[in-house]
Every structure is written in structure tokens, then in C-alpha cells.
PDB file of N, CA and C in Angstrom:
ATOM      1  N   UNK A   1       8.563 -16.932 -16.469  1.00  0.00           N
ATOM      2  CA  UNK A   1       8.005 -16.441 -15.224  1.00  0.00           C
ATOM      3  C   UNK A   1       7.360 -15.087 -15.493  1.00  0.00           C
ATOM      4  N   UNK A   2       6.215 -14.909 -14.835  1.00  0.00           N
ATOM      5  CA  UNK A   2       5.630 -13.643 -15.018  1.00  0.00           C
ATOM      6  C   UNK A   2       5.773 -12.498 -14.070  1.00  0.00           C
ATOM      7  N   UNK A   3       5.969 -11.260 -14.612  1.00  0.00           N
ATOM      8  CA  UNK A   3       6.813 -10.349 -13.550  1.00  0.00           C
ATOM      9  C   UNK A   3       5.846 -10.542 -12.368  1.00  0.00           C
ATOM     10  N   UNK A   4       4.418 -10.743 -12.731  1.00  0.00           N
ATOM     11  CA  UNK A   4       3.163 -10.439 -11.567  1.00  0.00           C
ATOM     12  C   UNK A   4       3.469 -11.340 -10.634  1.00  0.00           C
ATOM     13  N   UNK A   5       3.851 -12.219 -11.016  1.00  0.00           N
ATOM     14  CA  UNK A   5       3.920 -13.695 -10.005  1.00  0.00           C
ATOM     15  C   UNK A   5       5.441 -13.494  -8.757  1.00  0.00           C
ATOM     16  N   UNK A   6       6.634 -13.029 -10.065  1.00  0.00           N
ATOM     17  CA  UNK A   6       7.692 -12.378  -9.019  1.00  0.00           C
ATOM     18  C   UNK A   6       7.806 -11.178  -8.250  1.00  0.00           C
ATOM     19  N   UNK A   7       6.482 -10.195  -8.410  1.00  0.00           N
ATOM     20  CA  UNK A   7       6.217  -9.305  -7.074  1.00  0.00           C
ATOM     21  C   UNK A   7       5.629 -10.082  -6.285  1.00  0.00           C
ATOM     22  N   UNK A   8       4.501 -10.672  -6.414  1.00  0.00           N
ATOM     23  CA  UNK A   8       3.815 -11.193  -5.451  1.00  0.00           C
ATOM     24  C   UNK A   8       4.598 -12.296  -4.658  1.00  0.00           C
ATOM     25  N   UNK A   9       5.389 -12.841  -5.013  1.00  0.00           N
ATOM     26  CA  UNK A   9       6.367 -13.920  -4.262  1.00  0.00           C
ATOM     27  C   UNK A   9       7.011 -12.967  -3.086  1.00  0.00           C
ATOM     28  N   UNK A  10       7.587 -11.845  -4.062  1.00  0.00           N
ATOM     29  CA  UNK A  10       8.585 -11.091  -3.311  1.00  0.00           C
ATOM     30  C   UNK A  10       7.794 -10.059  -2.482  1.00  0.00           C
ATOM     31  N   UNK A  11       6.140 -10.198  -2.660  1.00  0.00           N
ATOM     32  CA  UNK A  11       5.877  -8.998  -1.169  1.00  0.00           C
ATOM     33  C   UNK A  11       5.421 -10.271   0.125  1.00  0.00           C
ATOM     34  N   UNK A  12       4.982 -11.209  -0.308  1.00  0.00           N
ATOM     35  CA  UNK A  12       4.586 -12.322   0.808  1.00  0.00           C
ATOM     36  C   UNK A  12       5.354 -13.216   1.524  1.00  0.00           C
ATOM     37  N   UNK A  13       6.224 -13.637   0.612  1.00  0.00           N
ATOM     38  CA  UNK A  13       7.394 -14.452   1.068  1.00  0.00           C
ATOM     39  C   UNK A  13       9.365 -13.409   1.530  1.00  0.00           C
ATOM     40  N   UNK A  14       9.143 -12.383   1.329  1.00  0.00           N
ATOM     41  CA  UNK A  14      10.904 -11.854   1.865  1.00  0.00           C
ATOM     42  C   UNK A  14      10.056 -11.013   3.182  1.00  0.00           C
ATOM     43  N   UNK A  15      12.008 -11.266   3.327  1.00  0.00           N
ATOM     44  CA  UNK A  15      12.311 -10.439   5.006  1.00  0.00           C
ATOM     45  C   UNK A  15      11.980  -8.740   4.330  1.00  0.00           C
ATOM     46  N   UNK A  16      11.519  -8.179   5.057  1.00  0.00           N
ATOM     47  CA  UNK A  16      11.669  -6.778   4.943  1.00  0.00           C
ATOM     48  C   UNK A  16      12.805  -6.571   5.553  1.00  0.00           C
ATOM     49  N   UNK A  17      13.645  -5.498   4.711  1.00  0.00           N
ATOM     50  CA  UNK A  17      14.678  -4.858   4.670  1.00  0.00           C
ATOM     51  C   UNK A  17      14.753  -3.702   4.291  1.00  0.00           C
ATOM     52  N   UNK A  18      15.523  -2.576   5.549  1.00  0.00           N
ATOM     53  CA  UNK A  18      15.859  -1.554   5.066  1.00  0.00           C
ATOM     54  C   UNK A  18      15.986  -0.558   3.751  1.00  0.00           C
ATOM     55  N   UNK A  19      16.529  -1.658   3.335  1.00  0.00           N
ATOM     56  CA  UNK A  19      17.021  -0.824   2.143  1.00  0.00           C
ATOM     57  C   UNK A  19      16.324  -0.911   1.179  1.00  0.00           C
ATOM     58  N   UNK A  20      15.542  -0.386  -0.200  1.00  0.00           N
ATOM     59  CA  UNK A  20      14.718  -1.131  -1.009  1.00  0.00           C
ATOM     60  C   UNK A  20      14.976  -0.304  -2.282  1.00  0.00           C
ATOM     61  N   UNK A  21      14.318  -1.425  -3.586  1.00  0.00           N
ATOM     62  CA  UNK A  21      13.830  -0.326  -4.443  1.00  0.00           C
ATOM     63  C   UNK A  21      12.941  -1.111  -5.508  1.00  0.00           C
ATOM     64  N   UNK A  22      12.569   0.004  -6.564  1.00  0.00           N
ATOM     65  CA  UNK A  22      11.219  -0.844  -6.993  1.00  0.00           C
ATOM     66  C   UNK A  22      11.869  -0.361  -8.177  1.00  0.00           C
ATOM     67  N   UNK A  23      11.753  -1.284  -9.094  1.00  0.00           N
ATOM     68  CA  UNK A  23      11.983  -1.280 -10.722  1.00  0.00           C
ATOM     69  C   UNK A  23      10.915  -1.021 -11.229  1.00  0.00           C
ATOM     70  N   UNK A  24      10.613   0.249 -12.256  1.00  0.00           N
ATOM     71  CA  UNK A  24       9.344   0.392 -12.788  1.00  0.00           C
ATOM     72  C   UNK A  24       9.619  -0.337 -14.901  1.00  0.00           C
ATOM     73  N   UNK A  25       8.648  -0.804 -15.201  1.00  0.00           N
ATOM     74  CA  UNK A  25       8.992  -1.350 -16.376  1.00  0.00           C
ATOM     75  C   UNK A  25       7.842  -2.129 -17.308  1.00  0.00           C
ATOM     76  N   UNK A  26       7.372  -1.672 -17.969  1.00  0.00           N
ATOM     77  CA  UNK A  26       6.154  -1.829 -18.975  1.00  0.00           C
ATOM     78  C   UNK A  26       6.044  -3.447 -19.498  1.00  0.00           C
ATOM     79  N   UNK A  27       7.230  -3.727 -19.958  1.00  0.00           N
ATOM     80  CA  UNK A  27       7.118  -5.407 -19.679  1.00  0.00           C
ATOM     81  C   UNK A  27       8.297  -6.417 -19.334  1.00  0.00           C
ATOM     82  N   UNK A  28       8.874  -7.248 -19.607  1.00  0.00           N
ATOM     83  CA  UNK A  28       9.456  -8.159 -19.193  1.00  0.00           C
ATOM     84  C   UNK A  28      10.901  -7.442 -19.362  1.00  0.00           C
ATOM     85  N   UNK A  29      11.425  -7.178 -20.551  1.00  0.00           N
ATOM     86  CA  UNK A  29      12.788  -6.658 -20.952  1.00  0.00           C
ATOM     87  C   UNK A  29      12.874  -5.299 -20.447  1.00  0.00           C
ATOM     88  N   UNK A  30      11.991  -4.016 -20.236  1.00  0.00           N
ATOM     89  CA  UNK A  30      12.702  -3.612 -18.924  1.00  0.00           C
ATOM     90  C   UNK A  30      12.584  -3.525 -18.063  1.00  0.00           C
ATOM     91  N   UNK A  31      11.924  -4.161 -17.485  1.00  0.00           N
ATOM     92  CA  UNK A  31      12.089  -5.165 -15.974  1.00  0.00           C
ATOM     93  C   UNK A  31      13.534  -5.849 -15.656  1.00  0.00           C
ATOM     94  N   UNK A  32      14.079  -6.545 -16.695  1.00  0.00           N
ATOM     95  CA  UNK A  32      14.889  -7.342 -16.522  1.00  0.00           C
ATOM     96  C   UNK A  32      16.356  -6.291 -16.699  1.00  0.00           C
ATOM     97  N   UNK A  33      16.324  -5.207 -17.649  1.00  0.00           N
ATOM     98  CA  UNK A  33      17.028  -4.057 -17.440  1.00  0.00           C
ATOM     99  C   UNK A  33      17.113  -3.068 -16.289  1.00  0.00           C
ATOM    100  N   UNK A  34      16.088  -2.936 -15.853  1.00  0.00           N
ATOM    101  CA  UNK A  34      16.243  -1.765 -14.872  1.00  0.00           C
ATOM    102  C   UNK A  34      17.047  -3.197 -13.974  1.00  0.00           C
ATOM    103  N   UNK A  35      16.640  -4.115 -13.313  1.00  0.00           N
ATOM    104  CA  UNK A  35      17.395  -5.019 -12.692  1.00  0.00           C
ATOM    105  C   UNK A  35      18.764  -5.098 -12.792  1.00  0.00           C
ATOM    106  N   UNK A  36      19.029  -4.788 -14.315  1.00  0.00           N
ATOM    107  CA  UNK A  36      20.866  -5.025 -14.241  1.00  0.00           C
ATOM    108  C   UNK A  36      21.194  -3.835 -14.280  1.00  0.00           C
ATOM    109  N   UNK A  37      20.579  -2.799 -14.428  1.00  0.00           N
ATOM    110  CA  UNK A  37      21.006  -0.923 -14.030  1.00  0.00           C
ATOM    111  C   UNK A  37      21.380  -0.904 -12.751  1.00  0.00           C
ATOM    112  N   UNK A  38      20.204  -1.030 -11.595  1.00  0.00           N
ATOM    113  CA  UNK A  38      20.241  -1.376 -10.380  1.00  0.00           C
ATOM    114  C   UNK A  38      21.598  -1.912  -9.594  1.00  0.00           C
ATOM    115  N   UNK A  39      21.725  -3.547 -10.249  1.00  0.00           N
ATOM    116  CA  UNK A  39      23.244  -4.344  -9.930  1.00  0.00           C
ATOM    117  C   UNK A  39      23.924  -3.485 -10.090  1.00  0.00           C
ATOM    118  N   UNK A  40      24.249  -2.742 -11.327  1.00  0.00           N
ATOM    119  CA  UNK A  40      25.181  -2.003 -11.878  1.00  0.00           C
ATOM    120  C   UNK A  40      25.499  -0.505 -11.119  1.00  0.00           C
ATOM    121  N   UNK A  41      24.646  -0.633 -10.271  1.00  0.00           N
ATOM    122  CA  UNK A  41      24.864   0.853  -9.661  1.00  0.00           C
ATOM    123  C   UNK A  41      23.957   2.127 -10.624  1.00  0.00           C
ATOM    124  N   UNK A  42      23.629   2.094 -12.028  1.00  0.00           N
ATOM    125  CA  UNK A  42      22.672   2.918 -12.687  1.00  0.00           C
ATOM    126  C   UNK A  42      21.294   2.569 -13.085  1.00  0.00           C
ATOM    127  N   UNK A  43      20.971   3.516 -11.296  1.00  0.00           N
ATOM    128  CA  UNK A  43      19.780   2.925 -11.155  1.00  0.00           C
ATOM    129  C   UNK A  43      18.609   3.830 -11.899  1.00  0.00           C
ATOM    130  N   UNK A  44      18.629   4.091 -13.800  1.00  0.00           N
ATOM    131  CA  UNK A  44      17.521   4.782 -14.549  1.00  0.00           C
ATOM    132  C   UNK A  44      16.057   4.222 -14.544  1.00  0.00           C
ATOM    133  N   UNK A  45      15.282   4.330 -13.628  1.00  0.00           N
ATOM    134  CA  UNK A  45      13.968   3.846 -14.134  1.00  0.00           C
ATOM    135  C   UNK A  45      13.491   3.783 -12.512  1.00  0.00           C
ATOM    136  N   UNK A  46      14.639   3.479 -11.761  1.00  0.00           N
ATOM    137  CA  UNK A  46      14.544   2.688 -10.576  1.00  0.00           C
ATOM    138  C   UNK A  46      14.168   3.980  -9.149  1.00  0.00           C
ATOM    139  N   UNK A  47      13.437   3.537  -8.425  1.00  0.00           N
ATOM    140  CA  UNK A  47      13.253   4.041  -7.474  1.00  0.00           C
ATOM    141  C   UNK A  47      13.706   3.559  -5.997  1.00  0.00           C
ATOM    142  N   UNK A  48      14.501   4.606  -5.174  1.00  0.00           N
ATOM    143  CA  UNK A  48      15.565   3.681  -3.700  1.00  0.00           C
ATOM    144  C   UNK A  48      15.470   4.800  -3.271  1.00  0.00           C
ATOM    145  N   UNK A  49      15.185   4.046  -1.548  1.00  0.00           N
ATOM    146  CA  UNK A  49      14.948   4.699  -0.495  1.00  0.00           C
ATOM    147  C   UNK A  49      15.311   3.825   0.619  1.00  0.00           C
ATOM    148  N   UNK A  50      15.371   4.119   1.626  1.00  0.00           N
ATOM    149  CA  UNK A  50      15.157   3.625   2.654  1.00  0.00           C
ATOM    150  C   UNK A  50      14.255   3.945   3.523  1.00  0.00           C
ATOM    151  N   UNK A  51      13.943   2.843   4.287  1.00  0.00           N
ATOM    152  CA  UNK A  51      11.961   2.755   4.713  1.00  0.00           C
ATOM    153  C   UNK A  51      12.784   3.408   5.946  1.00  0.00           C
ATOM    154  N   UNK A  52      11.331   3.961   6.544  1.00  0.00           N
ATOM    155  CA  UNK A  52      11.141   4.698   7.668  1.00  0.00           C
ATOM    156  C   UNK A  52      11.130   3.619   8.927  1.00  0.00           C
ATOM    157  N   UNK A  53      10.537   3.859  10.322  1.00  0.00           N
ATOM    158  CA  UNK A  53      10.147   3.307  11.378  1.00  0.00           C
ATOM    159  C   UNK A  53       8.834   2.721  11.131  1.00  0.00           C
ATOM    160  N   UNK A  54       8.898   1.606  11.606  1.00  0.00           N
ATOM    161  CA  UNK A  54       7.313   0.914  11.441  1.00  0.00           C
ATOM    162  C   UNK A  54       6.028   2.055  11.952  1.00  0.00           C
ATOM    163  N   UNK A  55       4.919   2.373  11.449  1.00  0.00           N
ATOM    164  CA  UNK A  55       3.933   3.268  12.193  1.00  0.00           C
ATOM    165  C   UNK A  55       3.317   2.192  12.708  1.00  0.00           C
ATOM    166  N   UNK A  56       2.020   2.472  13.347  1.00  0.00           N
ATOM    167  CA  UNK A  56       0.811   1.948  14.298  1.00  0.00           C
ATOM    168  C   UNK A  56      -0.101   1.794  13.288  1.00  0.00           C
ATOM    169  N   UNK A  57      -0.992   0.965  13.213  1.00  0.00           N
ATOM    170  CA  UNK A  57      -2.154   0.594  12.554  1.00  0.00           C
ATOM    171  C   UNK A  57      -3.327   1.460  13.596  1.00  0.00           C
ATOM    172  N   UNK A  58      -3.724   2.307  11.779  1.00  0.00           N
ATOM    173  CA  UNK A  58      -4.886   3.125  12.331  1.00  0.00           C
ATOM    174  C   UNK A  58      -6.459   2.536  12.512  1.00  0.00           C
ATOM    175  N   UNK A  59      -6.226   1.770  11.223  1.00  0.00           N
ATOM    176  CA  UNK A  59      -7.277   1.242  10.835  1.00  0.00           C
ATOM    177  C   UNK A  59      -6.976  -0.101   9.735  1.00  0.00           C
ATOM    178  N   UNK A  60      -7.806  -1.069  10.026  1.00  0.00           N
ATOM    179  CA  UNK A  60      -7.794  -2.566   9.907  1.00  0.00           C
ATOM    180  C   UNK A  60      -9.042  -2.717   9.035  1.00  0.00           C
ATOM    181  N   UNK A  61      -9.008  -3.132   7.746  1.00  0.00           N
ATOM    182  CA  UNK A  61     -10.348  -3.829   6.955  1.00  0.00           C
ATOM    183  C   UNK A  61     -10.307  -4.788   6.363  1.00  0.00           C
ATOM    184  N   UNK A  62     -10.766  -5.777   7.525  1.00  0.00           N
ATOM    185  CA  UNK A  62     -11.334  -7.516   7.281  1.00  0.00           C
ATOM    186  C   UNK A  62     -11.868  -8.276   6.035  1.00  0.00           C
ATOM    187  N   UNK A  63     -12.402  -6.872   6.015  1.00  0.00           N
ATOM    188  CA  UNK A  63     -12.904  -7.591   4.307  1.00  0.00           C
ATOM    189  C   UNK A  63     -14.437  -7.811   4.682  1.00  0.00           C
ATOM    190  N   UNK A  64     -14.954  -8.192   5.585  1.00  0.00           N
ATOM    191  CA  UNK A  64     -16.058  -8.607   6.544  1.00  0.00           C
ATOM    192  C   UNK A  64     -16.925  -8.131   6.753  1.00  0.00           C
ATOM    193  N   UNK A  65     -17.214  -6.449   6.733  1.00  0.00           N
ATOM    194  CA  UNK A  65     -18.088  -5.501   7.124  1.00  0.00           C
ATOM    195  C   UNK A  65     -17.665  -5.255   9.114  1.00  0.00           C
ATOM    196  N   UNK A  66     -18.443  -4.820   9.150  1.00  0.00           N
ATOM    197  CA  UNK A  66     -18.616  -4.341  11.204  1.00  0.00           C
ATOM    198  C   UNK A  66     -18.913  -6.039  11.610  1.00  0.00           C
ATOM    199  N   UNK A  67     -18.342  -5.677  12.389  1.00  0.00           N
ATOM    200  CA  UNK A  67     -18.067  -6.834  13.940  1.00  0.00           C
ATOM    201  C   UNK A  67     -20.129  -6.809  14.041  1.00  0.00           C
ATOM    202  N   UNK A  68     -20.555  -6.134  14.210  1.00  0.00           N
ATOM    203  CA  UNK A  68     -21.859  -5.878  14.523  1.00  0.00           C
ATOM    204  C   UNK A  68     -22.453  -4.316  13.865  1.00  0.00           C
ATOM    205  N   UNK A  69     -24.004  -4.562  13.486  1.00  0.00           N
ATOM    206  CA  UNK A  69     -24.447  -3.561  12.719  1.00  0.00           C
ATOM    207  C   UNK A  69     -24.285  -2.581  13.341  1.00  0.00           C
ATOM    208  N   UNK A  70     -23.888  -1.619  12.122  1.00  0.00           N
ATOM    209  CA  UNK A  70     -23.773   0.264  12.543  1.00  0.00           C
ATOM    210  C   UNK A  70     -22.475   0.044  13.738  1.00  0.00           C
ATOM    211  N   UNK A  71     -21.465  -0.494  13.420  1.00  0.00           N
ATOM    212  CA  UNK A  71     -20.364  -0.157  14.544  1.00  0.00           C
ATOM    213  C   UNK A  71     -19.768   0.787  14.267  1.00  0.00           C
ATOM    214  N   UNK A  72     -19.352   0.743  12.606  1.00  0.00           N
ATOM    215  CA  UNK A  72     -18.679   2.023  11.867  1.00  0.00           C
ATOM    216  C   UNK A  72     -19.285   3.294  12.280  1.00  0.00           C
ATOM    217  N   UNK A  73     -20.721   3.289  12.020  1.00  0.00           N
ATOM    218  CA  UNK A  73     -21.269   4.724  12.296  1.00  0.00           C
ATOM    219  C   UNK A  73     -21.380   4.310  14.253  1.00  0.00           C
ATOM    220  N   UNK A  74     -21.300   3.863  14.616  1.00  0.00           N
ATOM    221  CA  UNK A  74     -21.116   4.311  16.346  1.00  0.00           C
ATOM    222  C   UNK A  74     -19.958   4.623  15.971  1.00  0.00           C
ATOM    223  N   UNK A  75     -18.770   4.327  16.264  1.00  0.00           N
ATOM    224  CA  UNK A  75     -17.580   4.991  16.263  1.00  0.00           C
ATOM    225  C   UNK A  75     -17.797   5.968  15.764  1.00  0.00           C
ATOM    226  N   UNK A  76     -18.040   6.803  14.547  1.00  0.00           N
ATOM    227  CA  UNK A  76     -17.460   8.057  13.577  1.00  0.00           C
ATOM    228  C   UNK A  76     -18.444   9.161  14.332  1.00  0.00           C
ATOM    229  N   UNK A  77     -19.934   8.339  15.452  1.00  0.00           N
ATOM    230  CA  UNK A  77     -20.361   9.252  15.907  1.00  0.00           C
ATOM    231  C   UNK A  77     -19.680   9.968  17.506  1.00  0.00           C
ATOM    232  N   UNK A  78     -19.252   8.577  18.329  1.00  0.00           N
ATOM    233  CA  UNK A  78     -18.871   8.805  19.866  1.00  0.00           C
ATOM    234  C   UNK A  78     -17.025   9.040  19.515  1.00  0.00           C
ATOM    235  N   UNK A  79     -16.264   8.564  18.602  1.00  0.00           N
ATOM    236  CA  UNK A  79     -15.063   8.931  18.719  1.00  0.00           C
ATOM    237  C   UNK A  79     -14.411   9.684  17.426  1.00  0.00           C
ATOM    238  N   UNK A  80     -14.411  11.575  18.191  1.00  0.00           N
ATOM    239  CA  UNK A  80     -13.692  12.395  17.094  1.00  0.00           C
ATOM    240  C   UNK A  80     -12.190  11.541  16.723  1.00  0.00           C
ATOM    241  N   UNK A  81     -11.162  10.840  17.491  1.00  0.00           N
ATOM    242  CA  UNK A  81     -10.236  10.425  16.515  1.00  0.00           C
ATOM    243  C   UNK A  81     -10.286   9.499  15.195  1.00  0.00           C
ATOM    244  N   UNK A  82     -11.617   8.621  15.622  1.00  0.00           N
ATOM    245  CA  UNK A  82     -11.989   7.650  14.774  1.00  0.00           C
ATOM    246  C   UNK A  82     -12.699   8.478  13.643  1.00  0.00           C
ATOM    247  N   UNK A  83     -13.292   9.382  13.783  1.00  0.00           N
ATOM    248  CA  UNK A  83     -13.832  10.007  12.785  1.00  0.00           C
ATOM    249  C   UNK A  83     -12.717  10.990  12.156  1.00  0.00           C
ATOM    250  N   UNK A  84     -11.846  11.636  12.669  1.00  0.00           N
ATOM    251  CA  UNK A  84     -10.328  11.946  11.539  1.00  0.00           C
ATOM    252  C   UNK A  84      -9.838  11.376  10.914  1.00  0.00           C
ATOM    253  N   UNK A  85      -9.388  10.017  11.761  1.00  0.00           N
ATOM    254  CA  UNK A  85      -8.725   8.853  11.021  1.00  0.00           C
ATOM    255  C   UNK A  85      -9.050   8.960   9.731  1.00  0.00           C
ATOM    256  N   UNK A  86     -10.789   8.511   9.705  1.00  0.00           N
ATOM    257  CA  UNK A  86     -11.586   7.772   8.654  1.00  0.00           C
ATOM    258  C   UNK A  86     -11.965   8.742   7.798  1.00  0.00           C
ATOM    259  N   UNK A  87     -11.822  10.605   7.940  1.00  0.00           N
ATOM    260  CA  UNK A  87     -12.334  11.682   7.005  1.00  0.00           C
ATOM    261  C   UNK A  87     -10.311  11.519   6.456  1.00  0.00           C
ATOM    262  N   UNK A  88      -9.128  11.219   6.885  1.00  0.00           N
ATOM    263  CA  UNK A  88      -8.158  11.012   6.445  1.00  0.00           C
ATOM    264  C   UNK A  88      -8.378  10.205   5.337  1.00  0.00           C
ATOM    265  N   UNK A  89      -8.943   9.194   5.604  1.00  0.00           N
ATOM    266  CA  UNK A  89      -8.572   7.338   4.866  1.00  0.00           C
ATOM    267  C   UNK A  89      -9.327   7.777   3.611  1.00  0.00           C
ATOM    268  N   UNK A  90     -10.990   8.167   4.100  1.00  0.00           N
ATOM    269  CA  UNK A  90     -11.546   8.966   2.811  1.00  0.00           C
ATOM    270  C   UNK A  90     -10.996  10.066   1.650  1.00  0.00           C
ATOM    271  N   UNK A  91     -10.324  10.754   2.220  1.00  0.00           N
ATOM    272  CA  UNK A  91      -9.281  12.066   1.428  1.00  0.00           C
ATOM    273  C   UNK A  91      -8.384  11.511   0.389  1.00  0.00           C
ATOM    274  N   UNK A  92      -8.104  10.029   0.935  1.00  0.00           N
ATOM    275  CA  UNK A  92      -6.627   9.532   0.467  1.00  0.00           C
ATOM    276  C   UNK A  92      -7.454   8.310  -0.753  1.00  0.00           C
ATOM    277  N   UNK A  93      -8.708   8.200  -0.192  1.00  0.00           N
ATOM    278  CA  UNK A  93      -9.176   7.227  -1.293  1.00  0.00           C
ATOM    279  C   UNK A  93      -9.909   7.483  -2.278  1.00  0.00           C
ATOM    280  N   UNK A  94     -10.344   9.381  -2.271  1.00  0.00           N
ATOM    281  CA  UNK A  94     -11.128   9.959  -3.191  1.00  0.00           C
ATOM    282  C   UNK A  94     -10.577   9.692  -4.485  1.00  0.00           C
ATOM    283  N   UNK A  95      -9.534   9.952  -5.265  1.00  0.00           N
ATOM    284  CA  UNK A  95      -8.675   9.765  -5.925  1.00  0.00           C
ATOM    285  C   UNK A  95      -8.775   8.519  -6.575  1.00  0.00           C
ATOM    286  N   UNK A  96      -9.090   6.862  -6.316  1.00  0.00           N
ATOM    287  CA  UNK A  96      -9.686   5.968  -6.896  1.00  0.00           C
ATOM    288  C   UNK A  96     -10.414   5.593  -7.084  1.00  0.00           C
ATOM    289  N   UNK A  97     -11.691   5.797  -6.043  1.00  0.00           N
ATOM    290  CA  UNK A  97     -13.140   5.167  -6.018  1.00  0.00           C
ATOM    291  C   UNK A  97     -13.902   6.588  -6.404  1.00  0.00           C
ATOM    292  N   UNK A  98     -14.950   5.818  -6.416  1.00  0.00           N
ATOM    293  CA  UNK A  98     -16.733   7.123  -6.907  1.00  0.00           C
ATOM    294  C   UNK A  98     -17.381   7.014  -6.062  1.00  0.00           C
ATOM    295  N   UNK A  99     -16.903   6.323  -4.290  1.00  0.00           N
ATOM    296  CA  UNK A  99     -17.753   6.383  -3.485  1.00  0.00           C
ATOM    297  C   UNK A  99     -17.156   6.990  -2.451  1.00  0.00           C
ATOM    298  N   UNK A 100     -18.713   7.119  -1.212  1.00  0.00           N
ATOM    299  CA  UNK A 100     -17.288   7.567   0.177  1.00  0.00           C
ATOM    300  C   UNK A 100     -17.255   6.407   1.344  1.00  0.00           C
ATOM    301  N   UNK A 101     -16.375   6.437   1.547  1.00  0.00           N
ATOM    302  CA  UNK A 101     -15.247   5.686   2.467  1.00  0.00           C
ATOM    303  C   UNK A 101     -16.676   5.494   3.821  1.00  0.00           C
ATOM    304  N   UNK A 102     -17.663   6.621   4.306  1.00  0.00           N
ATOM    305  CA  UNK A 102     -18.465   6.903   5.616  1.00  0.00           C
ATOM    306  C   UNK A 102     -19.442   6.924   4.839  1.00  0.00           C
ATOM    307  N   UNK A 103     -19.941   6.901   3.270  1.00  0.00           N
ATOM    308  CA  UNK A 103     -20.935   6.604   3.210  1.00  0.00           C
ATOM    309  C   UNK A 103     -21.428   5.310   3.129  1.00  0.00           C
ATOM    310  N   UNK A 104     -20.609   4.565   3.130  1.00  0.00           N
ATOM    311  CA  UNK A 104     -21.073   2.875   2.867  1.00  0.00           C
ATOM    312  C   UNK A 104     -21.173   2.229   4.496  1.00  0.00           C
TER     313      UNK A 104
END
């Protein structure tokens, strides 16, 4: 089994639960170690927390483009929250992409 295949099972298919943690691990054997650290109560590698309160969805992307042309730029022009939101979403996505978030 490939570890890729057992995250992806485990973010689409489980209950969310409180309690969590994420095993970090370069390939299969310590993956399968941090797992029995974890059981074991020594959790080295491992990251645990417990999740917060669900937030509100700020913003939703379809994959699709605008409902209708230039909706993005109507909004970022008639609504200052929509335009924080989205100078937020941009701030947070500078860091991976070479583009901007309001220029496309």
C-alpha cells in the first residue's frame, strides 16, 4: 500500500475527530514507525493537537472561474470585506505561486 493512497483514504473517507495527529516520514518505514511511537505514547516525529471550532467559509473556488464575467473584479471593487478577504487569501498564497491571487 502506498502511504499517498492511505492519506487520501483517510482525508475523504473518516469521521473527523477531535483529537488528531499527523505522522511526518520520508518513506514507508518511518511512517510505519512514527505510527508505533504514536500507539506507544512516544510521539518523536509526530505532530498532536486538538482541532479548534469549525470557522465559516470565506471563500469557495469551483475550479470554474466567475459565475459570470468580471464578478471577481465587481466584488473586490463594491465590497471592502470581499476585497480583505481576498488581499488575505493573496498574502497567504504569495509564498507558493509567482502570481497574484486579484490579478488573474
Amino acid at each position: 500500500v502506498r502511504p499517498v493512497d492511505v492519506a487520501h483514504s483517510l482525508v475523504v473517507s473518516r469521521s473527523v475527530f477531535d483529537h488528531r495527529a499527523v505522522v511526518v516520514g520520508a518513506d514507508r518505514d518511518e511512517l510505519v514507525a512514527g505510527l508505533r511511537e504514536l500507539a506507544g505514547g512516544a510521539a518523536s516525529g509526530v505532530v498532536q493537537g486538538v482541532a479548534g471550532g469549525a470557522g465559516k467559509s470565506v471563500f469557495v473556488f469551483p475550479g470554474q472561474g466567475s459565475q459570470w464575467l468580471g464578478m471577481g473584479v465587481e466584488l473586490l471593487e463594491c465590497s471592502p470585506v470581499f476585497a480583505a478577504r481576498m488581499a488575505e487569501c493573496e498574502a497567504a498564497l504569495a509564498a507558493f505561486v509567482d502570481w497574484s491571487l486579484t490579478g488573474v
